[in-house]
Every structure is written in structure tokens, then in C-alpha cells.
C-alpha atoms as a PDB file:
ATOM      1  CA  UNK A   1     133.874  99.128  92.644  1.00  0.00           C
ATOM      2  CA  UNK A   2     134.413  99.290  88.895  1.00  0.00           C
ATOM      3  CA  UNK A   3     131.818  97.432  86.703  1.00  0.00           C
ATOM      4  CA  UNK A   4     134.024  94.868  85.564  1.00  0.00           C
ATOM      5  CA  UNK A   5     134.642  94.164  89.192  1.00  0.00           C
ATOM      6  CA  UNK A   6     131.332  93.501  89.776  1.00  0.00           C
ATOM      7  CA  UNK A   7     130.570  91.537  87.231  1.00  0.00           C
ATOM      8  CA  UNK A   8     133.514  89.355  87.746  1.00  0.00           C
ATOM      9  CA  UNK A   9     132.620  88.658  91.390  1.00  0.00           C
ATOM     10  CA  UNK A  10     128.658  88.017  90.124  1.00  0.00           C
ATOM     11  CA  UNK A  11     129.684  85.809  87.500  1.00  0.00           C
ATOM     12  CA  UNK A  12     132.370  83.835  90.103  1.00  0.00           C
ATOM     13  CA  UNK A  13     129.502  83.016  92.211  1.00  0.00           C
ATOM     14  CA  UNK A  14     132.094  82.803  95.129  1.00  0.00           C
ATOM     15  CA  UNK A  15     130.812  86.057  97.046  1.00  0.00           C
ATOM     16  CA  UNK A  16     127.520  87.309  97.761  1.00  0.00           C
ATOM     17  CA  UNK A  17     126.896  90.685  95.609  1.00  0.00           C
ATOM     18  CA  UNK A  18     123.918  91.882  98.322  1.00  0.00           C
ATOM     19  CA  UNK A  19     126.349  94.357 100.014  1.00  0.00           C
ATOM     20  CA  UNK A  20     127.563  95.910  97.052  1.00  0.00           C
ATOM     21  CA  UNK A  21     123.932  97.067  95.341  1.00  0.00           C
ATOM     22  CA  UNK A  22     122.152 100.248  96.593  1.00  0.00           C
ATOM     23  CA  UNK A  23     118.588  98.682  96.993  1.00  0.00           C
ATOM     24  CA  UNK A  24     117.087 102.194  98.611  1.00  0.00           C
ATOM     25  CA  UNK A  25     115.983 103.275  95.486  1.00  0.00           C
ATOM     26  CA  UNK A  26     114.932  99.742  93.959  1.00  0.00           C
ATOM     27  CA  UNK A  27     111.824  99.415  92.125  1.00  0.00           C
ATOM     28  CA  UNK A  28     109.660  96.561  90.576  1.00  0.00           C
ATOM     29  CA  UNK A  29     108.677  97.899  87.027  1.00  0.00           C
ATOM     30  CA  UNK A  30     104.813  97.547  86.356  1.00  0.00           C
ATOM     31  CA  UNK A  31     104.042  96.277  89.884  1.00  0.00           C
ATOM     32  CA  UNK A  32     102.490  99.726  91.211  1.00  0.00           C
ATOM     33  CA  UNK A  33      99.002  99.344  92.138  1.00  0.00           C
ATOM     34  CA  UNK A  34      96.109 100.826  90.566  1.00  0.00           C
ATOM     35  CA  UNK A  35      92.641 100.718  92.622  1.00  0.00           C
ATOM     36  CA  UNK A  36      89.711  99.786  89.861  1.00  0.00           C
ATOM     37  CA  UNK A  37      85.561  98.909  90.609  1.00  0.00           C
ATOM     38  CA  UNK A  38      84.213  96.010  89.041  1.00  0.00           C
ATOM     39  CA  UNK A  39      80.147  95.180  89.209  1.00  0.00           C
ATOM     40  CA  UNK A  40      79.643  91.601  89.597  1.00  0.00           C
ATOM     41  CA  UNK A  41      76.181  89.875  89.402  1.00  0.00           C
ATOM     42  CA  UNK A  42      75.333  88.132  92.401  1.00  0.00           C
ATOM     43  CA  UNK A  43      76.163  84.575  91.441  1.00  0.00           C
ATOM     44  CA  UNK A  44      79.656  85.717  89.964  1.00  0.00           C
ATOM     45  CA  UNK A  45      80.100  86.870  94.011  1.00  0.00           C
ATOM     46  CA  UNK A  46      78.942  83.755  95.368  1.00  0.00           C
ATOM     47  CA  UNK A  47      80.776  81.859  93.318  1.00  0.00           C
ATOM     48  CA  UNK A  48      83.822  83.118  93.547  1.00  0.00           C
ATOM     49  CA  UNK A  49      83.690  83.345  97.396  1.00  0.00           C
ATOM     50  CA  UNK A  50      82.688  79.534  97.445  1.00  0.00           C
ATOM     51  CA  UNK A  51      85.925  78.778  95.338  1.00  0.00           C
ATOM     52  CA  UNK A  52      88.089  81.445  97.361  1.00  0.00           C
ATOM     53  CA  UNK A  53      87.106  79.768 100.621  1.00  0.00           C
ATOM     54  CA  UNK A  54      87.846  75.810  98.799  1.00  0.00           C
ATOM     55  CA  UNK A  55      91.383  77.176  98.466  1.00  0.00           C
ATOM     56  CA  UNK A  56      91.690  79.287 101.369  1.00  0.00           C
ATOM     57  CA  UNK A  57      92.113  82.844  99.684  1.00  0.00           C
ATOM     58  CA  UNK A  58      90.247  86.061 100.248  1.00  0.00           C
ATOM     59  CA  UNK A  59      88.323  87.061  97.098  1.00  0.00           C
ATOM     60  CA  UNK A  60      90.207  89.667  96.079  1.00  0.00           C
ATOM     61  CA  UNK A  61      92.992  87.202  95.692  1.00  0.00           C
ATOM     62  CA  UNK A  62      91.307  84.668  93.383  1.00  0.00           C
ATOM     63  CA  UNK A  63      90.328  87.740  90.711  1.00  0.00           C
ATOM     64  CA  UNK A  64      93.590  88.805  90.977  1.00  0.00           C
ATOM     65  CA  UNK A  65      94.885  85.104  90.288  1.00  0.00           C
ATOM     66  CA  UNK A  66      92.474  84.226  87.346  1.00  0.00           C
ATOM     67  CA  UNK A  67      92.839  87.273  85.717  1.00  0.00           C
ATOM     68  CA  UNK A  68      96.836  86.781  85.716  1.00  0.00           C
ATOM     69  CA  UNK A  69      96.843  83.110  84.867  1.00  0.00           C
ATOM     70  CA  UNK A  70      94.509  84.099  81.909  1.00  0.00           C
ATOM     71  CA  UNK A  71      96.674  87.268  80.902  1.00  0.00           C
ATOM     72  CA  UNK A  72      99.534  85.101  80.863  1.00  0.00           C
ATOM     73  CA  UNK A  73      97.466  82.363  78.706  1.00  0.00           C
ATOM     74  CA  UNK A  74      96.690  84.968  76.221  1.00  0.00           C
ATOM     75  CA  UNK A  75     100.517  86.275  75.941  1.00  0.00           C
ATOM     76  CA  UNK A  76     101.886  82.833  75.664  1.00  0.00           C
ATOM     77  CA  UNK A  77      99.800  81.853  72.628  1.00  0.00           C
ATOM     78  CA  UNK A  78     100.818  84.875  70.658  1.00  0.00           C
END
């Protein structure tokens, strides 16, 4: 299918485009994971487990969730 094709039947928004992209080889830029140790103090640990279990998240999960949210903070202020 010629480019044009494609983006005619994308932009029609009358057929579905899934069966015409190759997603073996797809890839999500910046999403591969990199393992890193942090050293919390004891409170830190206890606190965020308390606010993990309010909200019914493992740990891991609420790190990865404030440190996003406050990433995303940061770049939206620039």
C-alpha cells in the first residue's frame, strides 16, 4: 500500500488501519526499564507502605507514581 493510501484511509476514519501496520518490531521510545537501589530511612518505608496499602498499590508502584507525577510537575512549569 502506497503512503498516500494509507494516509487517506487513516484520515477517512472509515476502516480500521490495525491490519495494515507491522507491529513485530514496535517499540515504546524511553519506556525500557532500568533496575536502580534507593536507601530509604525507616519511616520513609513505613510510610510509604501505609499510603501504598490506603490506595491499594504495592510500594514499588507508589515511588514509581510520585516520582512521575512530580517529573511531570517540574516539566510543565518550565
Amino acid at each position: 500500500m502506497k503512503a498516500k493510501d494509507f494516509d487517506k484511509k487513516f484520515d477517512d476514519n472509515k476502516q480500521d488501519i490495525i491490519d495494515d501496520l507491522d507491529l513485530s518490531s514496535a517499540k515504546r521510545p524511553n519506556q525500557k526499564q532500568k533496575r536502580i537501589n534507593v536507601d530509604f530511612p525507616s519511616w520513609v518505608i513505613d510510610s510509604l507502605d501505609k499510603e501504598a496499602s490506603r490506595i491499594g498499590v504495592t510500594r514499588q508502584s507508589i515511588i514509581k507514581l510520585w516520582l512521575v507525577e512530580r517529573l511531570e510537575e517540574k516539566a510543565a512549569n518550565k
